[in-house]
PDB file of N, CA and C in Angstrom:
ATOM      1  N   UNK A   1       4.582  -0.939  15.238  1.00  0.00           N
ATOM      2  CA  UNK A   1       5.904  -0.730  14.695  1.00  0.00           C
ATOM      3  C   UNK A   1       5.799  -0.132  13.294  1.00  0.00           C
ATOM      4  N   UNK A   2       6.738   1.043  13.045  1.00  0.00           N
ATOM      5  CA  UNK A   2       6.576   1.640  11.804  1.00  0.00           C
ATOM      6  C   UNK A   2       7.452   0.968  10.752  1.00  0.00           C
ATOM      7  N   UNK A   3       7.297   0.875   9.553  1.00  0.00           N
ATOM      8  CA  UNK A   3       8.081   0.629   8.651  1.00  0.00           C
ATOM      9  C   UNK A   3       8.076   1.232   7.329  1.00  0.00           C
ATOM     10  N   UNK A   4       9.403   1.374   6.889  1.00  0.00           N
ATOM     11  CA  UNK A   4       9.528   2.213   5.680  1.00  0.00           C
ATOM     12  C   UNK A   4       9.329   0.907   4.252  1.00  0.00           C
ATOM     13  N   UNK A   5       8.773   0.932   3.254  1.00  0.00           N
ATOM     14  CA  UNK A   5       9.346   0.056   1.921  1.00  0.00           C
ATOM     15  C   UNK A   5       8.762   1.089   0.865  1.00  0.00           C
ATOM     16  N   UNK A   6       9.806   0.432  -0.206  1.00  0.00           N
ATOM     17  CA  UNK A   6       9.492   1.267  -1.625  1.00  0.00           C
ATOM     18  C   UNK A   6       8.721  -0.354  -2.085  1.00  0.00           C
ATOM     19  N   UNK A   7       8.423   0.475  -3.192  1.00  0.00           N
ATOM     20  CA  UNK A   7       7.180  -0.334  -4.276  1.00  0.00           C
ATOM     21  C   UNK A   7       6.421   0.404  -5.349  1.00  0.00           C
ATOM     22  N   UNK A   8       4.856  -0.269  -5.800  1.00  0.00           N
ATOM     23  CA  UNK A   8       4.498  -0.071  -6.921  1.00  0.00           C
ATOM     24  C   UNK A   8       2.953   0.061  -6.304  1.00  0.00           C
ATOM     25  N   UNK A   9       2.068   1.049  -6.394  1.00  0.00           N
ATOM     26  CA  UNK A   9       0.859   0.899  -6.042  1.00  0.00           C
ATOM     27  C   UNK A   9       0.321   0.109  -7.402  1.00  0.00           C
ATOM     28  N   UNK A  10      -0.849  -0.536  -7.144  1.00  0.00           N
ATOM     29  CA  UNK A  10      -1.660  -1.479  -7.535  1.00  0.00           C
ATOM     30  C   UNK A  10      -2.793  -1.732  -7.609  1.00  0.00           C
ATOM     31  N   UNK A  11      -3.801  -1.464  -8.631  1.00  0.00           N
ATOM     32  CA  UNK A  11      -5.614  -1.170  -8.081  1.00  0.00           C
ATOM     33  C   UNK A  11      -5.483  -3.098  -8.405  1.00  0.00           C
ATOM     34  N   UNK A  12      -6.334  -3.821  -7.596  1.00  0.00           N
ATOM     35  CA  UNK A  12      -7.001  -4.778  -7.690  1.00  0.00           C
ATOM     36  C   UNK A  12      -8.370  -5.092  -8.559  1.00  0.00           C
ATOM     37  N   UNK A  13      -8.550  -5.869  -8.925  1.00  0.00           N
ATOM     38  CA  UNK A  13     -10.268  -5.818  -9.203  1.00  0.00           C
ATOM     39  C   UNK A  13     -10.546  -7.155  -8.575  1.00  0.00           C
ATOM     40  N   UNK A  14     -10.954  -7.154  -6.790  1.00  0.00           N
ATOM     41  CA  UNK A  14     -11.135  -7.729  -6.753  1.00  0.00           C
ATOM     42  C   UNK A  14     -12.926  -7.145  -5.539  1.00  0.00           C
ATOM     43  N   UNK A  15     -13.829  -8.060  -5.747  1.00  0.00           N
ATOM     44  CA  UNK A  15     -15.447  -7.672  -5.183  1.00  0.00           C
ATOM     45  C   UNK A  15     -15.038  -6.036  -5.625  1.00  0.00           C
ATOM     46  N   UNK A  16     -15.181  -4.967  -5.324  1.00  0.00           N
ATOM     47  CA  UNK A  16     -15.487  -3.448  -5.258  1.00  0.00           C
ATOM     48  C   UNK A  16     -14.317  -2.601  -5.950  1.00  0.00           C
ATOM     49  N   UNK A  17     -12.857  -3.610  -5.676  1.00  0.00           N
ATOM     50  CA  UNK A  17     -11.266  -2.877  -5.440  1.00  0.00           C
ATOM     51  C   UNK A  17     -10.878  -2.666  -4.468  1.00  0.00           C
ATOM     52  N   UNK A  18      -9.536  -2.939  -4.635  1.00  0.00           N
ATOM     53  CA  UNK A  18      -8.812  -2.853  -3.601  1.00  0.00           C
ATOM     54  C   UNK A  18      -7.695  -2.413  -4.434  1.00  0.00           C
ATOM     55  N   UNK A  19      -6.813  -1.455  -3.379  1.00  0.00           N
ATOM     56  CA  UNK A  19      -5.390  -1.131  -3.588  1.00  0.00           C
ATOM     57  C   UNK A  19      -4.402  -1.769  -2.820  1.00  0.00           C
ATOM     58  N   UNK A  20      -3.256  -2.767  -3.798  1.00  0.00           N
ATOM     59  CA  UNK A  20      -1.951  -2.850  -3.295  1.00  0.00           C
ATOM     60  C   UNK A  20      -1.184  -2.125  -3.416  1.00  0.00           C
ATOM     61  N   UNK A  21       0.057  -2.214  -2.471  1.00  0.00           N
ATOM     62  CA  UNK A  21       1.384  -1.803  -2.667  1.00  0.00           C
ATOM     63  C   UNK A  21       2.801  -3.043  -2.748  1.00  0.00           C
ATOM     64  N   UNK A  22       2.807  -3.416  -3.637  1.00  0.00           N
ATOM     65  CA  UNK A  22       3.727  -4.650  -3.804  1.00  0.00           C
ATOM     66  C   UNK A  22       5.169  -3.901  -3.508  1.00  0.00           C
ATOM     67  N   UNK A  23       5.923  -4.230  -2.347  1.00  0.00           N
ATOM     68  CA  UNK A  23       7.327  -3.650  -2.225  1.00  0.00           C
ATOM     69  C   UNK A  23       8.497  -4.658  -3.036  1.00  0.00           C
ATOM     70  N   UNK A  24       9.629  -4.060  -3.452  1.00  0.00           N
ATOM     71  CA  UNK A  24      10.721  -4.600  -4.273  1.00  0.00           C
ATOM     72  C   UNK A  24      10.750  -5.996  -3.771  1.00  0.00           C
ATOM     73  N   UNK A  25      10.736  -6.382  -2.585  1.00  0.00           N
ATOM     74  CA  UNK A  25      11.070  -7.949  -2.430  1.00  0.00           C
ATOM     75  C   UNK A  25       9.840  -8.432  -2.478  1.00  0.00           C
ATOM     76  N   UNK A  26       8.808  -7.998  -3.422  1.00  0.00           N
ATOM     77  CA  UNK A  26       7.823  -8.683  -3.496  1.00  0.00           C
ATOM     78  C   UNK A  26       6.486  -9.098  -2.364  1.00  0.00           C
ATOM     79  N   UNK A  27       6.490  -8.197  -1.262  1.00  0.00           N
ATOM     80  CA  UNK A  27       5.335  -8.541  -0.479  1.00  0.00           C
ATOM     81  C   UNK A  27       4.431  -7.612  -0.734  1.00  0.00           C
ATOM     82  N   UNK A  28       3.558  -7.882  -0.458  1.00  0.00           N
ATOM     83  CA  UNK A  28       2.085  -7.307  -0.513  1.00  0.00           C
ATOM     84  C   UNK A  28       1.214  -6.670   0.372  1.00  0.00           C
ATOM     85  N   UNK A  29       0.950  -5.653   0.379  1.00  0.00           N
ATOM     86  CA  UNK A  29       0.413  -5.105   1.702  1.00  0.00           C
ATOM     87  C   UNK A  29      -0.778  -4.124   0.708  1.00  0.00           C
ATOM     88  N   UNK A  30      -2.332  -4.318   1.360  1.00  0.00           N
ATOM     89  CA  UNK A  30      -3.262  -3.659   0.703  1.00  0.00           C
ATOM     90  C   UNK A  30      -3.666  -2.134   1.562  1.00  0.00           C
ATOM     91  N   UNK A  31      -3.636  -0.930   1.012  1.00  0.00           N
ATOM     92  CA  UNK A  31      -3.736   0.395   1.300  1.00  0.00           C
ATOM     93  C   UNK A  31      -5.311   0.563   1.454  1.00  0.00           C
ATOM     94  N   UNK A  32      -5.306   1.251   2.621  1.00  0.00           N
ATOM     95  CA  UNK A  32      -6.696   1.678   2.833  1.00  0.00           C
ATOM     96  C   UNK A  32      -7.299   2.279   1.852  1.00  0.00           C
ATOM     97  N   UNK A  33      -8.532   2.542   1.474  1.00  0.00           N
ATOM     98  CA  UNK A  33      -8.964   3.234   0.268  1.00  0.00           C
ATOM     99  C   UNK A  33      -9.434   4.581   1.001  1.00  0.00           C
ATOM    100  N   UNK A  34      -8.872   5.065   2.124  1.00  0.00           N
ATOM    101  CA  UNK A  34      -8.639   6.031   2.841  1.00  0.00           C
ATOM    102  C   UNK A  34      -7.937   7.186   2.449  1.00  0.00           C
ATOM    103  N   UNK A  35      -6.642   6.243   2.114  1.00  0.00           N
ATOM    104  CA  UNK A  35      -5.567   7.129   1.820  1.00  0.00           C
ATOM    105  C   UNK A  35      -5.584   8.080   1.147  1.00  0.00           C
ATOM    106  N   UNK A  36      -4.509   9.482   1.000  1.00  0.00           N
ATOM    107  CA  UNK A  36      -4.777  10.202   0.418  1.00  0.00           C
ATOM    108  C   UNK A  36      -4.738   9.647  -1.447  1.00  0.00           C
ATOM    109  N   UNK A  37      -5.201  10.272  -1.778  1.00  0.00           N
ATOM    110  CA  UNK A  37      -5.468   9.861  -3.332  1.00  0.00           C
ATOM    111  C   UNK A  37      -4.462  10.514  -4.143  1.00  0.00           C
ATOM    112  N   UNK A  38      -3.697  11.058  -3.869  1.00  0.00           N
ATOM    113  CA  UNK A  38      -2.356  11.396  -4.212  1.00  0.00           C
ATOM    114  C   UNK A  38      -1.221  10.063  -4.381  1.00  0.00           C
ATOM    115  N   UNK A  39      -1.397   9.314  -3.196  1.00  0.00           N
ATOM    116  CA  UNK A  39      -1.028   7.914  -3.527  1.00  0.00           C
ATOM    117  C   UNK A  39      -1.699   6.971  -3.918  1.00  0.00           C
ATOM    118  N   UNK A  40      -2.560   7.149  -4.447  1.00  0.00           N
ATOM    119  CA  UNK A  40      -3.712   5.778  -4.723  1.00  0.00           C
ATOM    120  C   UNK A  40      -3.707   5.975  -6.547  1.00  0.00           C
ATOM    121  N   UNK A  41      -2.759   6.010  -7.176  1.00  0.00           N
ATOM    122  CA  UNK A  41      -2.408   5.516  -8.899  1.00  0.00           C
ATOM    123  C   UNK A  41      -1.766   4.490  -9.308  1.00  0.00           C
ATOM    124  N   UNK A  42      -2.545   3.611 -10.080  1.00  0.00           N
ATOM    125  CA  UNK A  42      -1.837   2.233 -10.028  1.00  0.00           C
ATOM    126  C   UNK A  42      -0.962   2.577 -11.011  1.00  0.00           C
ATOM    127  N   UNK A  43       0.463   2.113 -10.639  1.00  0.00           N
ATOM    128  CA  UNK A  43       1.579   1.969 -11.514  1.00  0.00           C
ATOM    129  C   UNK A  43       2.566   2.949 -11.065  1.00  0.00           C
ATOM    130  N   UNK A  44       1.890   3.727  -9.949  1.00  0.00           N
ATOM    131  CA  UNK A  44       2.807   4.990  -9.134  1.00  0.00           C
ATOM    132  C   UNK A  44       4.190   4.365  -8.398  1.00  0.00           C
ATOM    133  N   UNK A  45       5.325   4.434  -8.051  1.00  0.00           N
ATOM    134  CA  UNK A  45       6.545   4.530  -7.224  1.00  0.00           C
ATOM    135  C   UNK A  45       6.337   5.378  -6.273  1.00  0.00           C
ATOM    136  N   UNK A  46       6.482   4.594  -5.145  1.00  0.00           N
ATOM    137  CA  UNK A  46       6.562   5.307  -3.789  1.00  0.00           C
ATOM    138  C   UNK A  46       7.068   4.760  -2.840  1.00  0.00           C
ATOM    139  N   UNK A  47       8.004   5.705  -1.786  1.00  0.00           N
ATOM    140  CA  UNK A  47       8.136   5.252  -0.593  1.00  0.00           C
ATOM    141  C   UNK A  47       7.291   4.964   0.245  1.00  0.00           C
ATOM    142  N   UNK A  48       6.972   4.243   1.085  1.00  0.00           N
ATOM    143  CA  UNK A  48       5.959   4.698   2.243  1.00  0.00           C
ATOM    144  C   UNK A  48       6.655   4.152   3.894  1.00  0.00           C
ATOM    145  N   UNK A  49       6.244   5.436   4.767  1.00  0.00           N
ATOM    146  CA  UNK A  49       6.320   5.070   6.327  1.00  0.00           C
ATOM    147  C   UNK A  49       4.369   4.652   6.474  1.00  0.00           C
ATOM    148  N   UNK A  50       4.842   3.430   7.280  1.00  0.00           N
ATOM    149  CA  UNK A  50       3.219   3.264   7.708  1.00  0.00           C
ATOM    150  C   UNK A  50       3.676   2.154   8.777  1.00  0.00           C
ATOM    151  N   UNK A  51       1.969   1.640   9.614  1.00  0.00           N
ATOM    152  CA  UNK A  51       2.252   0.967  10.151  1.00  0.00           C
ATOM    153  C   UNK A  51       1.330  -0.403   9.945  1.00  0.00           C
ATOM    154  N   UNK A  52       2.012  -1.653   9.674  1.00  0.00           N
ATOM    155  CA  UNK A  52       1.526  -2.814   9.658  1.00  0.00           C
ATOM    156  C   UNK A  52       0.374  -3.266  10.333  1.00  0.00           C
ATOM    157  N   UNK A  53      -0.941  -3.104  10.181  1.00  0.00           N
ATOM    158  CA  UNK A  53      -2.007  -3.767  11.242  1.00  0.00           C
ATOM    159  C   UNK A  53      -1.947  -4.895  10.937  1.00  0.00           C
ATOM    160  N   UNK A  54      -1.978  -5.911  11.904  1.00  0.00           N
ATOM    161  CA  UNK A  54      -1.934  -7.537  12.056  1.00  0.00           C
ATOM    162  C   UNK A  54      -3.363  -7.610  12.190  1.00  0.00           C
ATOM    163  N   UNK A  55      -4.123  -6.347  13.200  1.00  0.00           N
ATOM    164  CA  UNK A  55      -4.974  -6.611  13.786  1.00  0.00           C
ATOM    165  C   UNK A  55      -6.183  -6.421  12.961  1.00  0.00           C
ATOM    166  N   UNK A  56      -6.001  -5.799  11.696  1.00  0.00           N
ATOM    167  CA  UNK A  56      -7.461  -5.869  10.603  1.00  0.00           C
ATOM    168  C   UNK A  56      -7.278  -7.001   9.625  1.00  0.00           C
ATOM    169  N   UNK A  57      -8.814  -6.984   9.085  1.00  0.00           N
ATOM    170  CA  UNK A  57      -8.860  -8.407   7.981  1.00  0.00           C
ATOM    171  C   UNK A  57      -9.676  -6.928   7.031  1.00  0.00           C
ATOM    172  N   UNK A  58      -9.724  -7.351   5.913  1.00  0.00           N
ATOM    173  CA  UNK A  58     -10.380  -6.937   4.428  1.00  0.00           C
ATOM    174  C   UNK A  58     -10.919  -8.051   3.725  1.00  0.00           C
ATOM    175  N   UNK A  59     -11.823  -7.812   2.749  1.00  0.00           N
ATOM    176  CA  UNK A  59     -12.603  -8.592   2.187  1.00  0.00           C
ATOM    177  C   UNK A  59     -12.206  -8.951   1.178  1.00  0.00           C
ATOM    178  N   UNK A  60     -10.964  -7.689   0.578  1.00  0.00           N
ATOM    179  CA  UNK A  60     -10.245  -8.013  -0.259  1.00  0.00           C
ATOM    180  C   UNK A  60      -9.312  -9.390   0.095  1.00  0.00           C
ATOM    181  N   UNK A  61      -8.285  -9.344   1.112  1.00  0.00           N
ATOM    182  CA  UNK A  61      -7.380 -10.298   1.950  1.00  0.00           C
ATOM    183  C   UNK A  61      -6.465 -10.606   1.025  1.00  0.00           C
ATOM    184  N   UNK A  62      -5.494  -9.565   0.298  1.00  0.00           N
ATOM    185  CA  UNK A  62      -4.748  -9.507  -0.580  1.00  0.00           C
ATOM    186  C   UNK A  62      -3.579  -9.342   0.122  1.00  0.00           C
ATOM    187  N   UNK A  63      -3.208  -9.306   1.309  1.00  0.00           N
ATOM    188  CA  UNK A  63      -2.011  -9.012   2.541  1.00  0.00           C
ATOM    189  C   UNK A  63      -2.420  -8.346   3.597  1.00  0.00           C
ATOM    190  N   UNK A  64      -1.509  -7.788   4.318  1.00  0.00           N
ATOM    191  CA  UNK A  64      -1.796  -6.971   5.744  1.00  0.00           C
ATOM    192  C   UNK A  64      -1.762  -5.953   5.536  1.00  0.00           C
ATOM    193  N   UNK A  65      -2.462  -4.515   6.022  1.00  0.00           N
ATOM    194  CA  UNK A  65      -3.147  -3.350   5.813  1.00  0.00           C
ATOM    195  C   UNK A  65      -2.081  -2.698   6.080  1.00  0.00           C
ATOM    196  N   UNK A  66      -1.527  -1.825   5.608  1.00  0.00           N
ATOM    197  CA  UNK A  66      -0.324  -0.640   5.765  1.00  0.00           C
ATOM    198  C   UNK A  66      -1.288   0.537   5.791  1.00  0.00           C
ATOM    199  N   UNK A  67      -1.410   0.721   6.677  1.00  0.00           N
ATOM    200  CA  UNK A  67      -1.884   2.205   7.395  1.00  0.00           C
ATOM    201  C   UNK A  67      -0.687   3.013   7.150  1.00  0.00           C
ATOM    202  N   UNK A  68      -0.984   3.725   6.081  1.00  0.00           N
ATOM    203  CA  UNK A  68       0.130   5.178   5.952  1.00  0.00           C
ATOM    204  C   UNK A  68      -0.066   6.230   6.415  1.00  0.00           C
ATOM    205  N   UNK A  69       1.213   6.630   6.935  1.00  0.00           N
ATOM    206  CA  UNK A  69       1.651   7.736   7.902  1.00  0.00           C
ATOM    207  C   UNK A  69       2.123   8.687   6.832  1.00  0.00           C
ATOM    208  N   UNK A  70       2.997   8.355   6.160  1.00  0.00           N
ATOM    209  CA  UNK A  70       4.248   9.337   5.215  1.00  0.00           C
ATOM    210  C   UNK A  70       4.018   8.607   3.677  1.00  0.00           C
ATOM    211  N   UNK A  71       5.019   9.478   2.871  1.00  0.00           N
ATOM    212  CA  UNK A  71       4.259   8.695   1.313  1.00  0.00           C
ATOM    213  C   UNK A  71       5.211  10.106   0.758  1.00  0.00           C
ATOM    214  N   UNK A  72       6.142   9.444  -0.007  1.00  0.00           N
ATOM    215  CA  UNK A  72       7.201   9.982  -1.229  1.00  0.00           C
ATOM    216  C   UNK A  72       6.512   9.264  -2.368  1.00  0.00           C
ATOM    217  N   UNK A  73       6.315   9.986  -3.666  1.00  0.00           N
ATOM    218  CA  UNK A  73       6.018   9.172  -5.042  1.00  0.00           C
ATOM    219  C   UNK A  73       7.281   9.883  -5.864  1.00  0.00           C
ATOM    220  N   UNK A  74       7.658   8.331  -6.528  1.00  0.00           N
ATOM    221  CA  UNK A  74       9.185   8.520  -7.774  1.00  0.00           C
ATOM    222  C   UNK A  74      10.204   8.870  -7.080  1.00  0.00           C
ATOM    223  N   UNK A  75      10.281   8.205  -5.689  1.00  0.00           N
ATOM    224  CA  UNK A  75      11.277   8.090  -5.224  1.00  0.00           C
ATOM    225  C   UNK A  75      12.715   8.288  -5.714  1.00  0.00           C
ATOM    226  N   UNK A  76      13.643   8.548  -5.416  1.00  0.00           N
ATOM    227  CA  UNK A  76      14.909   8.585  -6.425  1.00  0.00           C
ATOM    228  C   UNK A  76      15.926   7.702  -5.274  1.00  0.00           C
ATOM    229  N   UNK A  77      15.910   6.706  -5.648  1.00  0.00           N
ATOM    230  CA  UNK A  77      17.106   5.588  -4.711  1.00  0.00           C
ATOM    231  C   UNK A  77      18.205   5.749  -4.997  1.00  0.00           C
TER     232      UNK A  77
END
């Protein structure tokens, strides 16, 4: 299932790094270090379409993995 949220990317320091994306109501979902690097600046605004894997764990384990599909930065709401 796809889902859209706005938020705040987020570098971690946690073992190597990890990237969050904390959305407005406050959940947490950690970004592949895949992603394009266009979205990977901590303190960036962005929309994102992605899809929720339940089915991966990270070592980080900072939330559930948002595999991004789509990606607006400075959204204008």
């Amino acid at each position: 299932m796809n889902i859209t949220v706005t938020g705040t990317i987020e570098r971690r320091n946690i073992g190597i790094g990890a990237w969050a994306f904390v959305t407005e109501d406050g959940v947490t979902y950690e970004i592949p270090k895949s992603t394009d690097k266009n979205l990977l600046k901590s303190g960036q605004k962005a929309k994102i379409t992605g899809k929720v894997r339940e089915d991966l764990m990270t070592a980080a384990m900072i939330g559930s993995v948002l595999e991004v599909d789509a990606f607006e930065t400075n959204p204008s709401d």
